[in-house]
N, C-alpha and C. Protein backbone atom coordinates (compact mmCIF):
# COMPACT_ATOMS: atom_id res chain seq x y z
N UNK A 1 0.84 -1.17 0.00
CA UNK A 1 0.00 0.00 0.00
C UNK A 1 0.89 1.24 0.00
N UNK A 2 0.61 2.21 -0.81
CA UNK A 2 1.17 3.31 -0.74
C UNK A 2 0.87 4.08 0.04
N UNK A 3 1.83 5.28 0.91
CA UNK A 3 1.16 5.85 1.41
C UNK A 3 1.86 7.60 1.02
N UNK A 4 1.03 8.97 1.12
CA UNK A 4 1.63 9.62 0.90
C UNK A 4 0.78 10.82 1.73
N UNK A 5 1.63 11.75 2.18
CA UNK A 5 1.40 12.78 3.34
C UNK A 5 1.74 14.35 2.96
N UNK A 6 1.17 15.14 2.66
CA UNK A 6 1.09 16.69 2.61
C UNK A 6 1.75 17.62 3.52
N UNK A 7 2.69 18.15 3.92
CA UNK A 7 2.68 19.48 4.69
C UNK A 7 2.20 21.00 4.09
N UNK A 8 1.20 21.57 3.75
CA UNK A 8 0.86 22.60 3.23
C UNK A 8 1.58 23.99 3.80
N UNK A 9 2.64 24.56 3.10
CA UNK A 9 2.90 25.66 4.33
C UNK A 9 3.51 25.71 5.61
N UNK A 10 4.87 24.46 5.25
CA UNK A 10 5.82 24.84 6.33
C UNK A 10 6.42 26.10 6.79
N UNK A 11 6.27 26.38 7.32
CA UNK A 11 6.99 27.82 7.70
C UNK A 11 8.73 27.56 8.49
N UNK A 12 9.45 28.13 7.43
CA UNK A 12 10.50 28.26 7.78
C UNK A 12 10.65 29.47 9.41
N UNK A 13 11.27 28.79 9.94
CA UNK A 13 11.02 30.22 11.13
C UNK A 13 12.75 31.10 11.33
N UNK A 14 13.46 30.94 10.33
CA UNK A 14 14.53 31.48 10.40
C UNK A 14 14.64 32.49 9.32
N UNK A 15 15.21 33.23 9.04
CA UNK A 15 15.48 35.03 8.09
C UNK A 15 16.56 34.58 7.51
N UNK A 16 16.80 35.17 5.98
CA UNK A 16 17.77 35.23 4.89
C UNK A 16 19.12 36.03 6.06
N UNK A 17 19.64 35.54 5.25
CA UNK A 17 21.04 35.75 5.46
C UNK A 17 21.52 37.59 4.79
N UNK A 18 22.74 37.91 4.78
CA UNK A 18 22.81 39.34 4.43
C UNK A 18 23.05 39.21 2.62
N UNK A 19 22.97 37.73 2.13
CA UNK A 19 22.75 37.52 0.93
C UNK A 19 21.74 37.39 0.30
N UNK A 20 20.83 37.62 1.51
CA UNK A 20 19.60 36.83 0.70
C UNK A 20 18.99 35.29 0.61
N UNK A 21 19.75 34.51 1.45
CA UNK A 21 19.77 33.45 1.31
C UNK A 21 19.46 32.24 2.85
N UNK A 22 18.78 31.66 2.74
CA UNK A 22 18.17 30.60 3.87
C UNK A 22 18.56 29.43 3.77
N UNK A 23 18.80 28.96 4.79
CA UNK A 23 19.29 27.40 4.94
C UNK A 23 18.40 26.45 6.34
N UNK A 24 18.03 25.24 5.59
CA UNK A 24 17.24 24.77 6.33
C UNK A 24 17.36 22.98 5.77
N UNK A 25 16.98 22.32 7.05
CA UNK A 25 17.86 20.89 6.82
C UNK A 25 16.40 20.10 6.83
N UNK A 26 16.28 19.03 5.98
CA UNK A 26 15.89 18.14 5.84
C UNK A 26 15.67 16.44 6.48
N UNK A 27 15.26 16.20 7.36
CA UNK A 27 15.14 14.49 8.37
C UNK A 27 14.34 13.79 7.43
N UNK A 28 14.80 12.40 6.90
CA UNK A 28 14.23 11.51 6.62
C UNK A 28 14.36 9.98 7.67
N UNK A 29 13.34 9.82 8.00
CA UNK A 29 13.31 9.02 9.10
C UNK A 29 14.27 7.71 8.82
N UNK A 30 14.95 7.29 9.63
CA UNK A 30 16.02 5.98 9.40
C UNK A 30 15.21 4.96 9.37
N UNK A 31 14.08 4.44 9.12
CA UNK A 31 12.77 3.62 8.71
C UNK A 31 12.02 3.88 7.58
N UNK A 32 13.12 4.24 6.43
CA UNK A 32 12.70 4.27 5.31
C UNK A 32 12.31 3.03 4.38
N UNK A 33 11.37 2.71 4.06
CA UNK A 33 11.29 1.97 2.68
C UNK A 33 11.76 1.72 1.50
N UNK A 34 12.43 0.59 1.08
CA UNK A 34 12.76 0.64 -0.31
C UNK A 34 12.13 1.67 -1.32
N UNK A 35 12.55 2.29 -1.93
CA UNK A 35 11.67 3.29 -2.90
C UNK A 35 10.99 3.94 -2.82
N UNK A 36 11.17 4.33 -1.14
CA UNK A 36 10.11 5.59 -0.69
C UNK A 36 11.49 6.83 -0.81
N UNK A 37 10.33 7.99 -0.83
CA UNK A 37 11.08 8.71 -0.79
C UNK A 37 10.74 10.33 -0.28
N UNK A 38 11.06 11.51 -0.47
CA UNK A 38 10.49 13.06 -0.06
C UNK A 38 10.83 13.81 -1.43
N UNK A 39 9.92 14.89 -1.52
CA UNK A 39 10.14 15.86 -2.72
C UNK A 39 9.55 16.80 -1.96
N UNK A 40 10.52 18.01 -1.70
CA UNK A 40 10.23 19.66 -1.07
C UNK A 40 10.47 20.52 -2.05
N UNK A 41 9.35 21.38 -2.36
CA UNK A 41 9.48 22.34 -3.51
C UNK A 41 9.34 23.44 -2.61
N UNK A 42 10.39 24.63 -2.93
CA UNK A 42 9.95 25.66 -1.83
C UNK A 42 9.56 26.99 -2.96
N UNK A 43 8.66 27.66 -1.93
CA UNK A 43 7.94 29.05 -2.64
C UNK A 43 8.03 30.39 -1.72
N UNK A 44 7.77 30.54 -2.39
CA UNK A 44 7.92 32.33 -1.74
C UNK A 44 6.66 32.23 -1.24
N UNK A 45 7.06 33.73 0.23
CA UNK A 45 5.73 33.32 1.51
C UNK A 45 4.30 33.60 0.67
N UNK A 46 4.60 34.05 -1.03
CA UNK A 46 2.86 34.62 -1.66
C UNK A 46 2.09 33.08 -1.98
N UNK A 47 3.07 31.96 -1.37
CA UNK A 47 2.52 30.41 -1.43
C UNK A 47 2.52 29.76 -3.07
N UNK A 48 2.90 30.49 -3.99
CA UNK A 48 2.43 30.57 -5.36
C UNK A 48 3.43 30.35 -6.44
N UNK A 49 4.77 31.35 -5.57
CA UNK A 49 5.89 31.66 -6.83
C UNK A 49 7.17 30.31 -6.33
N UNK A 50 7.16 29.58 -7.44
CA UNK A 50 8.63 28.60 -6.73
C UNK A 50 10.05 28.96 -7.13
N UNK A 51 10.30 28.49 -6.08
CA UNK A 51 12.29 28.40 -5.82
C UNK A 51 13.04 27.12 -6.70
N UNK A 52 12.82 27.58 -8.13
CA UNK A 52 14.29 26.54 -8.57
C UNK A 52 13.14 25.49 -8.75
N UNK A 53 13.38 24.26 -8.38
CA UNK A 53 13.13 23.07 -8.71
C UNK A 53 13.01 21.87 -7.33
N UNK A 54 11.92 21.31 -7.63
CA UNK A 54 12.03 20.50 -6.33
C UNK A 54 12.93 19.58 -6.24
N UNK A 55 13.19 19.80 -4.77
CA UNK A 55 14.62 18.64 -3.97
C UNK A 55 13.91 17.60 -3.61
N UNK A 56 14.37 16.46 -4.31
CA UNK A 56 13.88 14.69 -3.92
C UNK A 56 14.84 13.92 -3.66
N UNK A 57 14.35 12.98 -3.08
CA UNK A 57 15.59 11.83 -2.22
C UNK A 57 14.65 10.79 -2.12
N UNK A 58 14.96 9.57 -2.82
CA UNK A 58 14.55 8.47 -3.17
C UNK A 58 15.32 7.23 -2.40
N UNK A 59 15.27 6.26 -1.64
CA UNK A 59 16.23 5.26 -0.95
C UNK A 59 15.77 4.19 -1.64
């Protein structure tokens, strides 16, 4: 059975850097599944406009 889970609107709670720029880390639980995996697409706070391309990690 597949299963798959939504976070709508994580909120980063940390501020750009004096570049402009945010850093924020990723946990994939050490009880991963063969061929499961995460895809985080991030957007600007208007919820709408995206950043680049989504980051995925497949095991």
């Amino acid at each position: 059975m597949a299963y798959a889970a939504t976070a709508a609107a994580a909120a980063l709670t940390t501020t750009t850097d004096e570049n402009g720029v945010v850093t924020f880390e990723i946990e994939v639980p050490a009880l991963v599944d063969e061929n499961d995996g995460v895809s985080v697409q991030v957007t600007l706070n208007n919820g709408e406009t995206k950043v680049g391309e989504a980051i995925e990690y497949t095991k």
